[in-house]
C-alpha atoms as a PDB file:
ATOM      1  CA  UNK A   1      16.560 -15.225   7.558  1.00  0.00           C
ATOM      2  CA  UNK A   2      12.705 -14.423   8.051  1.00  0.00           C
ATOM      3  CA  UNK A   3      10.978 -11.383   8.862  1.00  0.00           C
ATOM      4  CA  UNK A   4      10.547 -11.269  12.896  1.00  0.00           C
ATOM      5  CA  UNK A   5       6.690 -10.364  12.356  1.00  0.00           C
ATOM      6  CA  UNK A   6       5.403 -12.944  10.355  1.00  0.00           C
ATOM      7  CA  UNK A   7       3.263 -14.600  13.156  1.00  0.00           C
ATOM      8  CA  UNK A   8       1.716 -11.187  14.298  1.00  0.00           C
ATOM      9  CA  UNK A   9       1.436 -10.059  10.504  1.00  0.00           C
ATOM     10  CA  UNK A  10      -2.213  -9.926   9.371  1.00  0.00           C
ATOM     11  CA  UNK A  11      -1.191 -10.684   5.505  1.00  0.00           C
ATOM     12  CA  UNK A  12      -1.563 -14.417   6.854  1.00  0.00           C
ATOM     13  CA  UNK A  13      -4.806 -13.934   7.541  1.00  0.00           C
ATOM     14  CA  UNK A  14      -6.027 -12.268   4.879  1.00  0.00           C
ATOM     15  CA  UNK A  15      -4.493 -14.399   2.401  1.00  0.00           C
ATOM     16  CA  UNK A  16      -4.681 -17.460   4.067  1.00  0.00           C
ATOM     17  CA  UNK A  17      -6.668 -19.795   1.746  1.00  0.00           C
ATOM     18  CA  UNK A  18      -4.964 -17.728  -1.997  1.00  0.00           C
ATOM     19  CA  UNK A  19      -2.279 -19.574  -3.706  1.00  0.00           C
ATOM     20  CA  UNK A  20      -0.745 -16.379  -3.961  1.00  0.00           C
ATOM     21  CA  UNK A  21       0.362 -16.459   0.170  1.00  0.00           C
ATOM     22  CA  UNK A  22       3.239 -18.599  -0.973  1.00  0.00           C
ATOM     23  CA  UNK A  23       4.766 -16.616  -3.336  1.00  0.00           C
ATOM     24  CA  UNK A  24       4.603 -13.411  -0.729  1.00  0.00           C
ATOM     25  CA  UNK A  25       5.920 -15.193   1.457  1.00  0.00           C
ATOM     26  CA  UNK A  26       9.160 -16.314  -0.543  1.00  0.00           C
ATOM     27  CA  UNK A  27       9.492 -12.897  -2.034  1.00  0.00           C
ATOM     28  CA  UNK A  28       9.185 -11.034   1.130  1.00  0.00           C
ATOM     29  CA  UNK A  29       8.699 -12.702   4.411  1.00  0.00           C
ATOM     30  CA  UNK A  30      11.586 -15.063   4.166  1.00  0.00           C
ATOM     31  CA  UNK A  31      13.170 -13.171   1.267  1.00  0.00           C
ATOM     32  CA  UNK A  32      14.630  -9.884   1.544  1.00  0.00           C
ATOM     33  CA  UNK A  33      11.608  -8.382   3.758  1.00  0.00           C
ATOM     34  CA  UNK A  34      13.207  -5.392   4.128  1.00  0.00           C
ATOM     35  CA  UNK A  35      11.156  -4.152   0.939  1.00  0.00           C
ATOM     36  CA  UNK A  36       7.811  -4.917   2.639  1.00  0.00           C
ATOM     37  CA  UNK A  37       6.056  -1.877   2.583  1.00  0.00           C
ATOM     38  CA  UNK A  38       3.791  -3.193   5.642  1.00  0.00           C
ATOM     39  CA  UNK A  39       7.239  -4.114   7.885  1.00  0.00           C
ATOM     40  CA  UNK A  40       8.137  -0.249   6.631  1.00  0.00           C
ATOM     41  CA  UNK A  41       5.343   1.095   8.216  1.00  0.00           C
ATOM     42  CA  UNK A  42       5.252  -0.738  11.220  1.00  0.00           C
ATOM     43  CA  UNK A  43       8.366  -0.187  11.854  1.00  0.00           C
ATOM     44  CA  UNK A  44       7.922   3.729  11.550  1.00  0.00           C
ATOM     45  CA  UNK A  45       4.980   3.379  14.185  1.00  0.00           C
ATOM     46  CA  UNK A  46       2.398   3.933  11.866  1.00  0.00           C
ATOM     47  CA  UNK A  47      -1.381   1.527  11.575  1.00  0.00           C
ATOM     48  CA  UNK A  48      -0.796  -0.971   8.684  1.00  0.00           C
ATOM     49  CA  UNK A  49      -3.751  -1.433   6.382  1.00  0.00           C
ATOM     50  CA  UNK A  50      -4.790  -5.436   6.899  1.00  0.00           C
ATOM     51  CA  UNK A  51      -5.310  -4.903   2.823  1.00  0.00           C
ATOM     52  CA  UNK A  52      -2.186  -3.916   2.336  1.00  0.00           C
ATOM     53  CA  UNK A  53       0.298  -6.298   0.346  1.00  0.00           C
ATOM     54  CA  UNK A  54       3.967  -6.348   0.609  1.00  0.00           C
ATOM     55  CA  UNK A  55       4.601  -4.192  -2.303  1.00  0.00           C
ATOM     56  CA  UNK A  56       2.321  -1.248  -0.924  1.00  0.00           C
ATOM     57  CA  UNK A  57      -0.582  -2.205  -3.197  1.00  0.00           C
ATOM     58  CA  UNK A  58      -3.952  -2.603  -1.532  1.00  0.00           C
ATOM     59  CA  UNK A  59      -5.328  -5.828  -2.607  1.00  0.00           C
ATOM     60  CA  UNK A  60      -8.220  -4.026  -4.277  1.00  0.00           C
ATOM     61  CA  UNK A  61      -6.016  -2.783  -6.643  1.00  0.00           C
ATOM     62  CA  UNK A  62      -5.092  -6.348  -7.303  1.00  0.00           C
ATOM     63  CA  UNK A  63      -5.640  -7.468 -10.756  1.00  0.00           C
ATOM     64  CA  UNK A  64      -8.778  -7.509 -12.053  1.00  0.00           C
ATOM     65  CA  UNK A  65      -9.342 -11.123 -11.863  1.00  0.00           C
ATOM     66  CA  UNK A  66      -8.398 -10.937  -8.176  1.00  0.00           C
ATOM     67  CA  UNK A  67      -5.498 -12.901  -8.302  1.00  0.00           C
ATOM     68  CA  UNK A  68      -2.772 -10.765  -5.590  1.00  0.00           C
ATOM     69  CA  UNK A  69      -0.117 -11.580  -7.700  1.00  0.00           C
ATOM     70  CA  UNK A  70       3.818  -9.900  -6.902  1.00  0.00           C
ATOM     71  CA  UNK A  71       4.887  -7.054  -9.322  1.00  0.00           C
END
């Protein structure tokens, strides 16, 4: 089962030419995407940071080479 946001979430726009948008997506989008921090908090009503990843990292506190690589 997939997350019911995916085409109005922003991660696919933000990440839409990295490598890494593949591996989000498996882990959270069609995984168990009850973990994603940005489905948390738009769930709860609250803005979600276009930045933010699934894990509740802001992709400039990616690693330092700038790959957005899952925890």
């Amino acid at each position: 089962m997939a997350c019911h946001r995916i085409p109005s979430c922003a991660l696919f726009t933000t990440l839409k030419t990295s490598v890494a948008l593949s591996v989000w997506t498996s882990l959270y989008c069609e995984g168990r995407f009850e973990r994603c921090e940005r489905l948390k908090l738009s769930q709860a009503g609250r803005p979600v940071p276009q930045n933010l990843l699934p894990n509740g990292r802001l992709i400039e506190q990616a690693l330092p080479t700038g790959e957005l690589t899952p925890e």
